[in-house]
N, C-alpha and C. Protein backbone atom coordinates (compact mmCIF):
# COMPACT_ATOMS: atom_id res chain seq x y z
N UNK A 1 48.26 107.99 93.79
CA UNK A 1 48.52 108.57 92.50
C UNK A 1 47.27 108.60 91.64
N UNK A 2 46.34 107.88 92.37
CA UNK A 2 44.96 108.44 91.18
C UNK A 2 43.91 109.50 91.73
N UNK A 3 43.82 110.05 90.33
CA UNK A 3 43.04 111.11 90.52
C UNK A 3 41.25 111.07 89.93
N UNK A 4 40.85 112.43 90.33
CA UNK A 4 39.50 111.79 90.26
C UNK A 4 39.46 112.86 88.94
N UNK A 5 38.76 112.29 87.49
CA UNK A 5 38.61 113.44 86.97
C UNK A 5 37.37 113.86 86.98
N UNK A 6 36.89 114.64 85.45
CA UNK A 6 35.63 115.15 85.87
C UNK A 6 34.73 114.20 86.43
N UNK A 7 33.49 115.00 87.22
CA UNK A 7 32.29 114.08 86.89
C UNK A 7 31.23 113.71 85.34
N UNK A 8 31.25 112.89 84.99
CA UNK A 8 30.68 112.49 83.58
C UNK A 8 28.89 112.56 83.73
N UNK A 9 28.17 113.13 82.88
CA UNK A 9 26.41 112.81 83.29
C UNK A 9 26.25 111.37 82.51
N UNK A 10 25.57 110.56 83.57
CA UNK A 10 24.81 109.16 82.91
C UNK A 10 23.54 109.31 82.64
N UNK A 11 23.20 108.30 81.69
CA UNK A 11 21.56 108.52 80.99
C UNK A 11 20.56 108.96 81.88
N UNK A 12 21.11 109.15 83.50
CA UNK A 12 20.08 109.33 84.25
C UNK A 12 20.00 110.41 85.29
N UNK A 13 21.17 111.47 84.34
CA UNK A 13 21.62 112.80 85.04
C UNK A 13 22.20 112.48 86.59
N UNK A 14 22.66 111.20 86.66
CA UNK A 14 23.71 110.99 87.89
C UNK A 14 25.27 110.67 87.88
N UNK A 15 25.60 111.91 88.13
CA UNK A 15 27.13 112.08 88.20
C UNK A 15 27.61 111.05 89.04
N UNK A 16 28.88 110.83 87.86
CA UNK A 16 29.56 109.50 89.06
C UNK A 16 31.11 109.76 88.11
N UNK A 17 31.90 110.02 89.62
CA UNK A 17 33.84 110.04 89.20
C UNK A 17 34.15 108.73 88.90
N UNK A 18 34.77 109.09 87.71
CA UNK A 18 36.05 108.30 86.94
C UNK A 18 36.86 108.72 88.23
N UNK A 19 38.27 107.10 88.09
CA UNK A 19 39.45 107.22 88.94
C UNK A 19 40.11 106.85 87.73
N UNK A 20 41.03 108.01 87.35
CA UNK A 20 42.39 107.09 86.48
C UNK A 20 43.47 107.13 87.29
N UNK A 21 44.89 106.50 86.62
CA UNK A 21 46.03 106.25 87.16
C UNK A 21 46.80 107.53 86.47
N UNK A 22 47.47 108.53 87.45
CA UNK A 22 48.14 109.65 87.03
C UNK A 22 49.14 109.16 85.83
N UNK A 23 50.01 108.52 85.94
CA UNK A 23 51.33 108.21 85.35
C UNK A 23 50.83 107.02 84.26
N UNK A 24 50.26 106.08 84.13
CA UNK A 24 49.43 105.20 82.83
C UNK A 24 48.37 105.95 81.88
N UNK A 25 47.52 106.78 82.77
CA UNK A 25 45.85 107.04 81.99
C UNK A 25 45.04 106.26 82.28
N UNK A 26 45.94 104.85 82.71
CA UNK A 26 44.36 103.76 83.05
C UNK A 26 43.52 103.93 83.92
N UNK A 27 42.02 103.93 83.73
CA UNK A 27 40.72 103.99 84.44
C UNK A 27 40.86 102.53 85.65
N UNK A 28 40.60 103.25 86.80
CA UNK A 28 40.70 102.47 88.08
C UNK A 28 39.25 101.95 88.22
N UNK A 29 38.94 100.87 89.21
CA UNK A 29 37.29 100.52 89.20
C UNK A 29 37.04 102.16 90.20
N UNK A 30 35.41 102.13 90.19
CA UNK A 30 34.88 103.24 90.77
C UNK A 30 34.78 103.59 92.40
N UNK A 31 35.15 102.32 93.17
CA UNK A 31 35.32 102.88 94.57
C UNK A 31 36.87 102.75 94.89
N UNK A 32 37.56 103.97 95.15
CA UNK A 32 38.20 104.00 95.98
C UNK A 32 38.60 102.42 97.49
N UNK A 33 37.49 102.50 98.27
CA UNK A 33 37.62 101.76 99.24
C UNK A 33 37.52 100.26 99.01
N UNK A 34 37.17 99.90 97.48
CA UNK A 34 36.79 98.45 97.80
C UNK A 34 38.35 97.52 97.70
N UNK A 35 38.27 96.17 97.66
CA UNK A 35 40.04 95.51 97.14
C UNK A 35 40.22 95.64 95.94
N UNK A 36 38.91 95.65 95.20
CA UNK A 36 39.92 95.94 93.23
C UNK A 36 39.89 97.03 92.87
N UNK A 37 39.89 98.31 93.71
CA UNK A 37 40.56 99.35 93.61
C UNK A 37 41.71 99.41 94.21
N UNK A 38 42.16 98.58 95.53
CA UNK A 38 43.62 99.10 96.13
C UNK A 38 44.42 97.93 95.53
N UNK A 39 44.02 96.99 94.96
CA UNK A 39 44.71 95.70 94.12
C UNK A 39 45.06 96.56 93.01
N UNK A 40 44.51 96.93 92.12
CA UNK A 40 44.78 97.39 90.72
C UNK A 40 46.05 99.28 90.60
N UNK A 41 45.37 99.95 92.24
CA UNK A 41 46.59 100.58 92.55
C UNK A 41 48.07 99.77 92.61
N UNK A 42 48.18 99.10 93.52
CA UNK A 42 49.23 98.51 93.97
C UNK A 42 49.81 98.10 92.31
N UNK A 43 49.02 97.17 91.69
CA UNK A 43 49.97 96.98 90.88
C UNK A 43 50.25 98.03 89.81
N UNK A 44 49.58 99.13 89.57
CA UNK A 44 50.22 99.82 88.96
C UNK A 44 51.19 100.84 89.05
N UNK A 45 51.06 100.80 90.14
CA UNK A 45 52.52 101.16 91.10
C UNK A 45 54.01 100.19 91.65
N UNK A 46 53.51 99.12 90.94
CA UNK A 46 55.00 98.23 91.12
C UNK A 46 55.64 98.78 89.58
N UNK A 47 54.04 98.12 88.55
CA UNK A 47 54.41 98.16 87.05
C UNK A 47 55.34 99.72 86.44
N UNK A 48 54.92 100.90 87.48
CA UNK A 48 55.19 102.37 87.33
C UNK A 48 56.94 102.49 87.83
N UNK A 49 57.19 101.52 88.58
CA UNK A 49 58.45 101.60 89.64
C UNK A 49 59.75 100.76 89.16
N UNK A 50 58.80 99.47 88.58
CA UNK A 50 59.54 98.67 87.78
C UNK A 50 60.27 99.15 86.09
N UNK A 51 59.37 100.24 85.93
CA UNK A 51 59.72 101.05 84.56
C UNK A 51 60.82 101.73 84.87
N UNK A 52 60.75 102.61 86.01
CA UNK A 52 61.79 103.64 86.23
C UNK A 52 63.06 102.97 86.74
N UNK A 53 63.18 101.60 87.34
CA UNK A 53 64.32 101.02 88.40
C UNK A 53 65.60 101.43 86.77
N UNK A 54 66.95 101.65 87.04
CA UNK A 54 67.84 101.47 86.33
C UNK A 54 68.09 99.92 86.00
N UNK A 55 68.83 99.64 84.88
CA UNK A 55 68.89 98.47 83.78
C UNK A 55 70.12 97.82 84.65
N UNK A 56 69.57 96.35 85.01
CA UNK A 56 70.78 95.45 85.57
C UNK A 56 72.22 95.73 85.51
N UNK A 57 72.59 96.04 84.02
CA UNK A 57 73.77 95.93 83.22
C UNK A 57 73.73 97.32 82.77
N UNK A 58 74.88 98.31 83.17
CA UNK A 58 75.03 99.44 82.73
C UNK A 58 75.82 99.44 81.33
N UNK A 59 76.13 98.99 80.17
CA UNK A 59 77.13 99.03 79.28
C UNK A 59 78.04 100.69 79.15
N UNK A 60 79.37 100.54 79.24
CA UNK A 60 80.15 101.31 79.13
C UNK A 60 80.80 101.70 77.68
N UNK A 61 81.14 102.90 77.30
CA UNK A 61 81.87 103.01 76.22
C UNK A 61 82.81 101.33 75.72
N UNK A 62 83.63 101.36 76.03
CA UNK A 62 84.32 100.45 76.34
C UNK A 62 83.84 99.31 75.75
N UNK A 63 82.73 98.60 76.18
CA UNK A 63 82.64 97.54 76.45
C UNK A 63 80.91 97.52 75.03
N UNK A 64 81.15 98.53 74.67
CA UNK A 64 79.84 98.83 73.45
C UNK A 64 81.13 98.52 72.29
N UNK A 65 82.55 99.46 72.29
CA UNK A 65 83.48 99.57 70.79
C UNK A 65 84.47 98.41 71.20
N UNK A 66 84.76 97.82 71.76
CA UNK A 66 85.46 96.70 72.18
C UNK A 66 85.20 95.24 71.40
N UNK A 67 86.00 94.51 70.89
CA UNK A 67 85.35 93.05 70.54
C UNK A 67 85.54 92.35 71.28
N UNK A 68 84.48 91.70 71.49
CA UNK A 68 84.18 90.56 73.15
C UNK A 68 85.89 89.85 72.98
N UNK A 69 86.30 89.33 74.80
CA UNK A 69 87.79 88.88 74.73
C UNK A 69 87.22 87.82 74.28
N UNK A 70 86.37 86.78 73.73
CA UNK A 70 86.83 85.31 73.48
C UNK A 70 86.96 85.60 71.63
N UNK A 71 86.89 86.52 71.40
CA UNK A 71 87.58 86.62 69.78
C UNK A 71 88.70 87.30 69.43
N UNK A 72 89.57 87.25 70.53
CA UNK A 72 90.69 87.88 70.25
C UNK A 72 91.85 86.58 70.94
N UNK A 73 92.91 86.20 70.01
CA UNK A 73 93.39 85.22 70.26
C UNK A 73 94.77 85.64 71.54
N UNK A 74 95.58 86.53 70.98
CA UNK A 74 96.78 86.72 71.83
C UNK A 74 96.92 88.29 71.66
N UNK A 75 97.04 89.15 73.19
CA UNK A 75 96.95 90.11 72.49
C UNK A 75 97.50 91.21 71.83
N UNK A 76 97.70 92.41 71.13
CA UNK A 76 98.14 92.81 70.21
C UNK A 76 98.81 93.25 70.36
N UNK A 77 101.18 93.47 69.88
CA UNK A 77 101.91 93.91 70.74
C UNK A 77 101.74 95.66 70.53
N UNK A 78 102.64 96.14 71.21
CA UNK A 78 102.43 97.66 71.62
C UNK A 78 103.22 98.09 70.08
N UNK A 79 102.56 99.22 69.82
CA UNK A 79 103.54 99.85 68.70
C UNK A 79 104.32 100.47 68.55
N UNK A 80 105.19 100.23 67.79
CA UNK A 80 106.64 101.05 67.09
C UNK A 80 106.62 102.40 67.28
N UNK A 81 107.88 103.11 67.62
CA UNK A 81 107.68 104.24 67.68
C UNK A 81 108.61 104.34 66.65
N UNK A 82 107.89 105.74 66.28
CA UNK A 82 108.72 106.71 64.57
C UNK A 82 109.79 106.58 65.26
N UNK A 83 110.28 107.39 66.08
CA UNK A 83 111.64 107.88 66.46
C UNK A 83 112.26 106.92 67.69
N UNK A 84 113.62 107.22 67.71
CA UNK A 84 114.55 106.90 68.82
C UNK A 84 114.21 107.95 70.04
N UNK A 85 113.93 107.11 71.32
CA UNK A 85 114.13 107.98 72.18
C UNK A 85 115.62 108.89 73.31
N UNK A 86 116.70 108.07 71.70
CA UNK A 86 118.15 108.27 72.52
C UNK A 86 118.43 109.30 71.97
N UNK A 87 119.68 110.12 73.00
CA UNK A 87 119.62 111.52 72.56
C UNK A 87 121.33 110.67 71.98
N UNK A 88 121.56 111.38 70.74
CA UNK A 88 123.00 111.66 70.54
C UNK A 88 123.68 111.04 69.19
């Protein structure tokens, strides 16, 4: 996932690639091949993966407009209806 962007001129008219991280912006060290370039990939590819994973706990309608059960003592009986449902 990293890319190389431009080449930049140094005080000594020698071009040398920047590596950033596509998905952060963060600037990678300058070789590709060495370990604190494939170390600093890796982890910004857990840190990138770990962002996107879905949230332990999905909360439901329900359970967002609901008051938690340990504050509700006994629970509430069913209600009255207006009318009789007997015919006659």
């Amino acid at each position: 996932m990293a890319t190389n962007a431009s080449p930049t001129k140094a005080s000594r008219s020698v071009r040398r690639p920047y590596y950033y991280y596509r998905a952060t912006g963060m600037r990678l060290p300058a070789d590709p091949n060495s370990t604190a370039f494939k170390l600093a990939l890796e982890g910004l590819n857990r840190q990138v993966a770990a962002d996107k994973a879905p949230p332990a706990v999905v909360p439901t309608i329900g359970s967002l407009t609901c008051r938690p059960p340990s504050s509700r003592s006994t629970p509430a009986p069913p209600p009255e209806r207006p009318f009789s449902t007997c015919s006659g």
